[in-house]
C-alpha atoms as a PDB file:
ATOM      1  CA  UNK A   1     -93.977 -25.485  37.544  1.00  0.00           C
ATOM      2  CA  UNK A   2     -92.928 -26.564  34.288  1.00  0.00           C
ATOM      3  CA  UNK A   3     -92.515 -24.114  31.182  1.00  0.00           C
ATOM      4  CA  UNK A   4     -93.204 -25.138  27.684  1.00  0.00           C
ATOM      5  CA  UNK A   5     -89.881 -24.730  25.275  1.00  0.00           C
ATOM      6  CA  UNK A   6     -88.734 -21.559  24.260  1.00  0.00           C
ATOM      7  CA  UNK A   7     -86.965 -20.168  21.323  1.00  0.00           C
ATOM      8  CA  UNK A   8     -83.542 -21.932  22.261  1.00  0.00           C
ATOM      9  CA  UNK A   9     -85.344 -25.022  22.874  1.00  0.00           C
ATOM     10  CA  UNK A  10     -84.966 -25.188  26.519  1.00  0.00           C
ATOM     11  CA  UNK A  11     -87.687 -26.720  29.109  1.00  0.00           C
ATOM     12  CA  UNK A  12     -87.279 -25.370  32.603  1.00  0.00           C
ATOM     13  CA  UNK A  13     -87.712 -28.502  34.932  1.00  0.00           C
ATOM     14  CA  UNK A  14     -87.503 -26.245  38.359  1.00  0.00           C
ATOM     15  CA  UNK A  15     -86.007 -23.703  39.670  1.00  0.00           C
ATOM     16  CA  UNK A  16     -84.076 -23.718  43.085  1.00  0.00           C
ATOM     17  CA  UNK A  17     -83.633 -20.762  45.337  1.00  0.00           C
ATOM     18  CA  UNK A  18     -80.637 -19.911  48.042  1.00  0.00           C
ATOM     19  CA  UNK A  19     -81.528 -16.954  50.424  1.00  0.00           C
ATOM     20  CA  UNK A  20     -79.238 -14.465  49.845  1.00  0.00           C
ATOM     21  CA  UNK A  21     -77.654 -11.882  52.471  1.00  0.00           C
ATOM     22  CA  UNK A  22     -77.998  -7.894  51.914  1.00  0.00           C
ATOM     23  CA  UNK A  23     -74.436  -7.599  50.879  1.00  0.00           C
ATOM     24  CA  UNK A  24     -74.649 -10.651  48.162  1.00  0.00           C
ATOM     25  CA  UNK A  25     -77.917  -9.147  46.619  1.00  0.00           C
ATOM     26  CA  UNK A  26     -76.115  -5.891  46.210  1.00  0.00           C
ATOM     27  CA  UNK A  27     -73.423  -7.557  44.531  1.00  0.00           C
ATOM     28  CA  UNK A  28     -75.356  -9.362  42.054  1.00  0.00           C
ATOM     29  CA  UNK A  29     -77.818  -6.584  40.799  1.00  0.00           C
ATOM     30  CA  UNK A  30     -74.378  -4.406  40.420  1.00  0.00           C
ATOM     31  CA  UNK A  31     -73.257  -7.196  38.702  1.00  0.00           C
ATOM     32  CA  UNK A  32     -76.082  -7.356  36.359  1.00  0.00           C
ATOM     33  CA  UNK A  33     -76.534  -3.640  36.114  1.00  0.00           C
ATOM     34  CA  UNK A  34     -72.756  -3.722  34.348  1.00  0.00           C
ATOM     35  CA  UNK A  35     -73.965  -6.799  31.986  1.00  0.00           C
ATOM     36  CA  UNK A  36     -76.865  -4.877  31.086  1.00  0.00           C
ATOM     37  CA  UNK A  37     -75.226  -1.427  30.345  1.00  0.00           C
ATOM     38  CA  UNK A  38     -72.340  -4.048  28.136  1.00  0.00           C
ATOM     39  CA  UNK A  39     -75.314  -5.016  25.768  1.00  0.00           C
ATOM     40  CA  UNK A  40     -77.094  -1.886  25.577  1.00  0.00           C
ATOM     41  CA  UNK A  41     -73.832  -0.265  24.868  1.00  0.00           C
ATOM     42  CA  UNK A  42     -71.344  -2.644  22.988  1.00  0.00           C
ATOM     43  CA  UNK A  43     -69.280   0.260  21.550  1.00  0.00           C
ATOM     44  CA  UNK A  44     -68.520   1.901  24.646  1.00  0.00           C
ATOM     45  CA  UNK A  45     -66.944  -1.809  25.627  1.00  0.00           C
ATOM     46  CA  UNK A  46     -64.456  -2.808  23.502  1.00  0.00           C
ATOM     47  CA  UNK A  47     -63.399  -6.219  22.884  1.00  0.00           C
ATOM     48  CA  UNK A  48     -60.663  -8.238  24.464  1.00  0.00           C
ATOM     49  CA  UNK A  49     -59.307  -8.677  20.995  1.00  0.00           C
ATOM     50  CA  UNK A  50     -59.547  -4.480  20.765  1.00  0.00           C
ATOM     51  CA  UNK A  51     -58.219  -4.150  24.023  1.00  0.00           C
ATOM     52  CA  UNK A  52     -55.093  -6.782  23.193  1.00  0.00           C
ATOM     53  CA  UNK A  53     -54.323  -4.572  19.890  1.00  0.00           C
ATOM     54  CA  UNK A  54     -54.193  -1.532  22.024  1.00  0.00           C
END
């Protein structure tokens, strides 16, 4: 299925799947989960360039 371009400009040509065992799914949506609560909450995550002054 083919997307029309979004706000970056970007067409989607396909997308490809991989099954994924239990423990790899767990992984990734703990990985995102941690993304997620870095953007919602930027000042509870301080830079690298806070974290080098420290």
């Amino acid at each position: 299925m083919r997307r029309t371009a979004g706000r970056a400009g970007v067409t989607v040509e396909r997308i490809e799947t991989e099954p994924m065992t239990a423990e790899e799914y767990r992984l990734a949506v703990t990985a995102l989960a941690a993304l997620i609560n870095q953007w919602k909450h930027p000042e509870d995550n301080p830079s690298n360039h806070q974290k080098k002054a420290a």
